[in-house]
PDB file of N, CA and C in Angstrom:
ATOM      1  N   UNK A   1      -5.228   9.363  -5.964  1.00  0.00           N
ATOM      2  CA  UNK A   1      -4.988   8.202  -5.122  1.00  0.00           C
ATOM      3  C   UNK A   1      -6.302   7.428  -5.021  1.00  0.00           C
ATOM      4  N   UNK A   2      -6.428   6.208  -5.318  1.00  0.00           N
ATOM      5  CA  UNK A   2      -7.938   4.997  -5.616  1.00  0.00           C
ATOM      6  C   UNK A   2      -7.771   4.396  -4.026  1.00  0.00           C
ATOM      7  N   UNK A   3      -8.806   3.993  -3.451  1.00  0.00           N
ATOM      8  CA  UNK A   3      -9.001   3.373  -2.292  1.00  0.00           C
ATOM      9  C   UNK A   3      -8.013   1.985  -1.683  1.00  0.00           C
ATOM     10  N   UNK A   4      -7.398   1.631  -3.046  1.00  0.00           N
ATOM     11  CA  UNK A   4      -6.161   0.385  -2.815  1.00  0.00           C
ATOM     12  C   UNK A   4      -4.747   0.907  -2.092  1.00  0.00           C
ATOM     13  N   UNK A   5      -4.489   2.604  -2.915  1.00  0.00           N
ATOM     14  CA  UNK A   5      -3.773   2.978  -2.379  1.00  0.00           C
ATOM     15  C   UNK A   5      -3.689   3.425  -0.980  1.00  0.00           C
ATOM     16  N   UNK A   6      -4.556   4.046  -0.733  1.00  0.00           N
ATOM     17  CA  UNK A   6      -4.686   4.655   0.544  1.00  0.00           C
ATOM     18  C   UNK A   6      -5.208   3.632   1.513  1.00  0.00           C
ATOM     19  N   UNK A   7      -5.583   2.444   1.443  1.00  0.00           N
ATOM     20  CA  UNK A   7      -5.657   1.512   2.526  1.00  0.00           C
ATOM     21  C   UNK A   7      -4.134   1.084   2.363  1.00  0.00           C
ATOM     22  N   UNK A   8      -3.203   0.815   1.110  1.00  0.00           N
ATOM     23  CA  UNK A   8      -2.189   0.451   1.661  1.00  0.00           C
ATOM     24  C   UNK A   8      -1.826   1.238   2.268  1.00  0.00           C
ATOM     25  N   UNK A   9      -1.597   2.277   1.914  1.00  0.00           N
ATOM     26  CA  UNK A   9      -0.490   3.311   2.782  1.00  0.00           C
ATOM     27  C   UNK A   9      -0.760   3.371   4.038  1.00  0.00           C
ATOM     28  N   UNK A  10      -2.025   3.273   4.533  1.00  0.00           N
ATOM     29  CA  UNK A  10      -3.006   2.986   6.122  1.00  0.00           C
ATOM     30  C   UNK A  10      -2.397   1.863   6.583  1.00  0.00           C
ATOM     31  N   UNK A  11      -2.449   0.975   6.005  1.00  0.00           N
ATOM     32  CA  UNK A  11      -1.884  -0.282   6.493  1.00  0.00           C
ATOM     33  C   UNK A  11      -0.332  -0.598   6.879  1.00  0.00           C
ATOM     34  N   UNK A  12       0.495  -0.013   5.790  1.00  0.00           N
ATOM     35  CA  UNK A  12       1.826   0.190   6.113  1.00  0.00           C
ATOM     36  C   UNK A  12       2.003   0.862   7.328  1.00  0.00           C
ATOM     37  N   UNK A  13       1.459   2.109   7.832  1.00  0.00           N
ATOM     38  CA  UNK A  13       1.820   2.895   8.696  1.00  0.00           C
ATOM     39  C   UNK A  13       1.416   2.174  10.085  1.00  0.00           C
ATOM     40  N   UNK A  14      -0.068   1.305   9.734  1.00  0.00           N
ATOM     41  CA  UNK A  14      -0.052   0.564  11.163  1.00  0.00           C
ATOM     42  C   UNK A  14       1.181  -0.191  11.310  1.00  0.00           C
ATOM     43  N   UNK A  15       1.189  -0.733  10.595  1.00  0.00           N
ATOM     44  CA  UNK A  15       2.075  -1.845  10.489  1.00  0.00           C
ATOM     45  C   UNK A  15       3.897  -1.345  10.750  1.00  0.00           C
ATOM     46  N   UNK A  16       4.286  -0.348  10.561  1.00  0.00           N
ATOM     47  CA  UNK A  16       5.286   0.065  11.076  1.00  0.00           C
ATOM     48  C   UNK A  16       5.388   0.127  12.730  1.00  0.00           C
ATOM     49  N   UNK A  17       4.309   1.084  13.079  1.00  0.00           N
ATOM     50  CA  UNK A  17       3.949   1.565  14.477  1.00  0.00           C
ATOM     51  C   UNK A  17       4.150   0.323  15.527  1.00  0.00           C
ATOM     52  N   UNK A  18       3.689  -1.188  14.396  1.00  0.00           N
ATOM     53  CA  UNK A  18       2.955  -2.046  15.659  1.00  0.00           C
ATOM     54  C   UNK A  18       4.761  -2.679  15.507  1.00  0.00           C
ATOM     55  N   UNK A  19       5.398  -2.803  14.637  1.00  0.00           N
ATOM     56  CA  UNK A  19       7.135  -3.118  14.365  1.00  0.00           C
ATOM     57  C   UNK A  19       7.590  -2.630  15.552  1.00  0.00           C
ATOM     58  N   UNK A  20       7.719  -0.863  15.636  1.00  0.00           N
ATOM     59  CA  UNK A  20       8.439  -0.470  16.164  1.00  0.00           C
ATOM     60  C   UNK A  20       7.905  -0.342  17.598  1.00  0.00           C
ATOM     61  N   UNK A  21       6.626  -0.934  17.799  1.00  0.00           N
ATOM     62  CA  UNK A  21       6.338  -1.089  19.414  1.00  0.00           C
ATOM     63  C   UNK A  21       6.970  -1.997  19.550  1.00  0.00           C
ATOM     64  N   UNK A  22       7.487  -2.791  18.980  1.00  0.00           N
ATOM     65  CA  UNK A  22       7.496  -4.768  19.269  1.00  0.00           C
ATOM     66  C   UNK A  22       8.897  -4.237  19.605  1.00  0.00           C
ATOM     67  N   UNK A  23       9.622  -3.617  18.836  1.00  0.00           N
ATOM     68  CA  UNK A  23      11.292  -3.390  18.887  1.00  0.00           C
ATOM     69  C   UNK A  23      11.263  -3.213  20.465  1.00  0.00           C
ATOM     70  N   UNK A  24      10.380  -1.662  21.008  1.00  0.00           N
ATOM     71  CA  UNK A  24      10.866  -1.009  21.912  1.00  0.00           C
ATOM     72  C   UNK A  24      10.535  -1.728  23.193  1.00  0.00           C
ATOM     73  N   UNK A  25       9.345  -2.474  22.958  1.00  0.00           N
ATOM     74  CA  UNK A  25       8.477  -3.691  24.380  1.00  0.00           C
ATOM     75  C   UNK A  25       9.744  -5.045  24.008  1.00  0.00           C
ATOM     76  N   UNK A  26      10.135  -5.228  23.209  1.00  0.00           N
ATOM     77  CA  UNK A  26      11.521  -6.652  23.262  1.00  0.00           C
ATOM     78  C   UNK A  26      10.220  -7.361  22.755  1.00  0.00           C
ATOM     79  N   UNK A  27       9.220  -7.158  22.068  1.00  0.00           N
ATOM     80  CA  UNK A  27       8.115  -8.248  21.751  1.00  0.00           C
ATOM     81  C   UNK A  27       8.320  -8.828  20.213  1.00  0.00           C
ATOM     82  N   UNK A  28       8.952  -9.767  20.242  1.00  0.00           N
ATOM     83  CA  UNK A  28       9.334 -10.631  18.741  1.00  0.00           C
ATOM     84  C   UNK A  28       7.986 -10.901  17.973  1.00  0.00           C
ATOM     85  N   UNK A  29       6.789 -10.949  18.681  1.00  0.00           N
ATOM     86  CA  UNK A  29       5.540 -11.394  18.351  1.00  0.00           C
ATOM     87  C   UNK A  29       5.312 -10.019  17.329  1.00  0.00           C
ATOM     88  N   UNK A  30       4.679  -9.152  18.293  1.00  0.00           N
ATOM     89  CA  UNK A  30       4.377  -8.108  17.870  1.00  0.00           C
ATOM     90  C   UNK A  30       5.280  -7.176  16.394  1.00  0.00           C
ATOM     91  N   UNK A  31       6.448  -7.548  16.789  1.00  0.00           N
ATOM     92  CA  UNK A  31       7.332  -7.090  15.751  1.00  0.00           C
ATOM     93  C   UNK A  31       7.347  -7.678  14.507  1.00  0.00           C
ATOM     94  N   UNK A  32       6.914  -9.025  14.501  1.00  0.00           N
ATOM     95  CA  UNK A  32       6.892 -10.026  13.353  1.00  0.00           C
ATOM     96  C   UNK A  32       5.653  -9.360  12.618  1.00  0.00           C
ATOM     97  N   UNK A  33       4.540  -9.379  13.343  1.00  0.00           N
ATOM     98  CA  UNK A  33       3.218  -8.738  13.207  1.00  0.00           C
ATOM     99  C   UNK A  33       3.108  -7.527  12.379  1.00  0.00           C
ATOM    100  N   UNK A  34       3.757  -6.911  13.261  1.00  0.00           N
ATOM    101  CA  UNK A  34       3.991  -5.612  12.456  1.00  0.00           C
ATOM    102  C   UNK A  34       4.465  -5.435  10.994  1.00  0.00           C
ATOM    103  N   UNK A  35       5.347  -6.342  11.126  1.00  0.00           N
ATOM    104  CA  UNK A  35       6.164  -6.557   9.776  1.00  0.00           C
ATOM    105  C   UNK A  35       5.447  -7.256   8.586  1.00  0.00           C
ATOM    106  N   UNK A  36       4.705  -7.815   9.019  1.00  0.00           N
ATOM    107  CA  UNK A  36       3.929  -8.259   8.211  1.00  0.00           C
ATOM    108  C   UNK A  36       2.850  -7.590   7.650  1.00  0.00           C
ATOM    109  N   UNK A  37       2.261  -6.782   8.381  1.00  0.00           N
ATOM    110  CA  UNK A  37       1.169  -5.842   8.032  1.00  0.00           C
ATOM    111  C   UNK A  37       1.741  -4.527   6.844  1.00  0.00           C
ATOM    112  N   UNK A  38       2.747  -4.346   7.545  1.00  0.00           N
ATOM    113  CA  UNK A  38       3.548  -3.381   6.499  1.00  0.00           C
ATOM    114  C   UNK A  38       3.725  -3.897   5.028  1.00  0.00           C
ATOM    115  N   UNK A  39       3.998  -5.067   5.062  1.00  0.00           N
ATOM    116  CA  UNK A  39       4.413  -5.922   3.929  1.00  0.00           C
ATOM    117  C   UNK A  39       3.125  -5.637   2.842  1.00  0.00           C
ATOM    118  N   UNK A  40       2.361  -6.121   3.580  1.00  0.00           N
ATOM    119  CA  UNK A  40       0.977  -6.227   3.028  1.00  0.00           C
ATOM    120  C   UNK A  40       0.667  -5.030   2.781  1.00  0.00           C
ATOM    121  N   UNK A  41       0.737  -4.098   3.252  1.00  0.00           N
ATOM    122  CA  UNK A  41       0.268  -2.465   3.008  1.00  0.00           C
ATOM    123  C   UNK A  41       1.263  -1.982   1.812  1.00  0.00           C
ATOM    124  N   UNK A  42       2.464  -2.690   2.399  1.00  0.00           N
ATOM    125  CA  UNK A  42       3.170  -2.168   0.640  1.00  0.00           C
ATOM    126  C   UNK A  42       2.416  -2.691  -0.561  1.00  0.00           C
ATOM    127  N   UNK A  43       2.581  -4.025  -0.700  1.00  0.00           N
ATOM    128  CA  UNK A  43       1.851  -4.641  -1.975  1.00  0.00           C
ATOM    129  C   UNK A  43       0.957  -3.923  -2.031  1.00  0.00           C
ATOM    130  N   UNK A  44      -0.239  -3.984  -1.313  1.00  0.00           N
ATOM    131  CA  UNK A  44      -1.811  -3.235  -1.626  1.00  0.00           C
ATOM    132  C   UNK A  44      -2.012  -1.725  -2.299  1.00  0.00           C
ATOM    133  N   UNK A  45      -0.747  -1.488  -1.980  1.00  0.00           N
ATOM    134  CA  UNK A  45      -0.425   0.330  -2.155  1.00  0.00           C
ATOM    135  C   UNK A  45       0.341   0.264  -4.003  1.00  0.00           C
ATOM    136  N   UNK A  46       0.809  -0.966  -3.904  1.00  0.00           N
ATOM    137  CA  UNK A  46       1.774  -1.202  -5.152  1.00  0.00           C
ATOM    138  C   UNK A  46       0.339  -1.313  -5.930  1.00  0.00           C
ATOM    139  N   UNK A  47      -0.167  -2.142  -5.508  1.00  0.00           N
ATOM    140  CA  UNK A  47      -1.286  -2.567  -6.957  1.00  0.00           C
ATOM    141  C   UNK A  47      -2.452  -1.815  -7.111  1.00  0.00           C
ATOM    142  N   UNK A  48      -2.374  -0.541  -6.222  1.00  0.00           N
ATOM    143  CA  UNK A  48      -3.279   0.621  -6.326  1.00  0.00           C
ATOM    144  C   UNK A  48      -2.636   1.665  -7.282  1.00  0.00           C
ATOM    145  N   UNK A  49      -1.236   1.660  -7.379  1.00  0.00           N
ATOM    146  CA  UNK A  49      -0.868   2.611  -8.214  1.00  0.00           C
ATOM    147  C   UNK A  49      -0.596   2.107  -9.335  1.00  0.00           C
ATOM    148  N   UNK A  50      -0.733   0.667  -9.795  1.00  0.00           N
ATOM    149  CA  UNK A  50      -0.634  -0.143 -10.816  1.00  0.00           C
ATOM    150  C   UNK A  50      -1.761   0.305 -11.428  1.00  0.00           C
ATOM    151  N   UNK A  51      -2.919  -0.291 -10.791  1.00  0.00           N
ATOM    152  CA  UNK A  51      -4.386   0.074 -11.600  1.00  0.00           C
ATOM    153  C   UNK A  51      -4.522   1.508 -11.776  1.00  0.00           C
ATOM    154  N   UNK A  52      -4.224   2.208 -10.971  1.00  0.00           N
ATOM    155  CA  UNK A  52      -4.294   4.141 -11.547  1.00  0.00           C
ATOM    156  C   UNK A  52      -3.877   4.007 -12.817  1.00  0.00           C
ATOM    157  N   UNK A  53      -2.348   3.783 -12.720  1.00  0.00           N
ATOM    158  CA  UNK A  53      -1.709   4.387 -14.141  1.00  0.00           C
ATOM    159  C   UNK A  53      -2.600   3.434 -15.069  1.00  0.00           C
ATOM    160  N   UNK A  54      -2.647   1.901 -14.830  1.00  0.00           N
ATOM    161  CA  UNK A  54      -3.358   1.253 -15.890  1.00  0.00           C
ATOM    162  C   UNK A  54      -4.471   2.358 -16.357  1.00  0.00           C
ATOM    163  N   UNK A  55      -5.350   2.387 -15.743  1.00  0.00           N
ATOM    164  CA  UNK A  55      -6.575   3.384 -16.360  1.00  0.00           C
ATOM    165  C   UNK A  55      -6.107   4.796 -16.659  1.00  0.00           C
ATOM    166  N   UNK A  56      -5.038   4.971 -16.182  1.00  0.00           N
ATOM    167  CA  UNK A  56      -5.193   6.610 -16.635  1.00  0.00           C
ATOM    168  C   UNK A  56      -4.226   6.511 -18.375  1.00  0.00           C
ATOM    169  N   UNK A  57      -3.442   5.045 -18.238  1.00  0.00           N
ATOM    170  CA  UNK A  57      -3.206   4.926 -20.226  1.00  0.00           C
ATOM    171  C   UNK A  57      -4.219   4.197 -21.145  1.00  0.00           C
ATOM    172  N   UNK A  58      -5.750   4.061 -20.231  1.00  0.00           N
ATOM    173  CA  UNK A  58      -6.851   3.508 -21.174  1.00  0.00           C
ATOM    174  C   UNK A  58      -7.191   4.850 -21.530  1.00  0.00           C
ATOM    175  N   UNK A  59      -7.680   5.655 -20.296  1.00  0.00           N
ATOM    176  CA  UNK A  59      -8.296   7.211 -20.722  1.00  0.00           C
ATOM    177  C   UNK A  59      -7.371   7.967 -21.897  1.00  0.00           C
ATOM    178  N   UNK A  60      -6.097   7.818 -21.540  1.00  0.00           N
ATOM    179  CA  UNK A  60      -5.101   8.247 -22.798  1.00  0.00           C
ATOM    180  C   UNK A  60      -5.051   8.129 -23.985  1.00  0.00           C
ATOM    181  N   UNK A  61      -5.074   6.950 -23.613  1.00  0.00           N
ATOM    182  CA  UNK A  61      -5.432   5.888 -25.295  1.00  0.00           C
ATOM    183  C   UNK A  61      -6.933   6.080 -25.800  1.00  0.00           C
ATOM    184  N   UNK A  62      -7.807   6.601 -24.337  1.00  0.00           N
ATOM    185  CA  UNK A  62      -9.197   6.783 -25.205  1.00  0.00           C
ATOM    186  C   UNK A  62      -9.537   8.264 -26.075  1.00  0.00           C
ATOM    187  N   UNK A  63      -8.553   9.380 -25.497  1.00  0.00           N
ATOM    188  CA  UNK A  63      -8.319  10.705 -25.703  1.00  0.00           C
ATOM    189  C   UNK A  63      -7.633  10.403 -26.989  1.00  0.00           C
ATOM    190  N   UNK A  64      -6.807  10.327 -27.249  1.00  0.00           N
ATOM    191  CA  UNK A  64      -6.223  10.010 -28.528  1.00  0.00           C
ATOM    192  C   UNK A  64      -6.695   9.886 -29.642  1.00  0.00           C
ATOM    193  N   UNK A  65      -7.656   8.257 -29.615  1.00  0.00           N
ATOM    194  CA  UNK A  65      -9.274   7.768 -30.619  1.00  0.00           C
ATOM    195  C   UNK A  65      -9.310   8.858 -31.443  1.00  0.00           C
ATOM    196  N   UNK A  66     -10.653   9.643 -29.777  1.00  0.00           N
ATOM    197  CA  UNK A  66     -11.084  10.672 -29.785  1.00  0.00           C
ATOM    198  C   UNK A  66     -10.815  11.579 -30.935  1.00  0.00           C
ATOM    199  N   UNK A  67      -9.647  12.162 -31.365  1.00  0.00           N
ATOM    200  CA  UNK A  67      -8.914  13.553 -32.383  1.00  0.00           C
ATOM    201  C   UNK A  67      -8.911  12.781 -32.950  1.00  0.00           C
TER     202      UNK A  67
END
């Protein structure tokens, strides 16, 4: 897991927490908020596991050369 991922996944989880406060306080603000942060923690988490695999089929492709 690269540092993109794990801030998303950090970020999603705030970002749920601050959703489901907004649900339980009736706060539309907070809930929007929330939702949004999650959003963002998904993508960030998406393009952390994008770049992993990217590099881990350069190292592949560099292992390969290699023999």
């Amino acid at each position: 897991m690269n540092k993109d991922e794990l801030t998303g996944k950090t970020d999603s989880v705030k970002g749920r927490v601050k959703e489901a406060a907004g649900v339980l306080l009736d706060n539309d603000e907070l809930e929007k908020e929330g939702g949004d942060e999650r959003a963002q923690g998904e993508v960030r988490e998406a393009i952390g596991k994008a770049r992993r695999r990217g590099g881990e089929a350069i190292e592949d492709l560099g292992n390969r050369i290699k023999r």
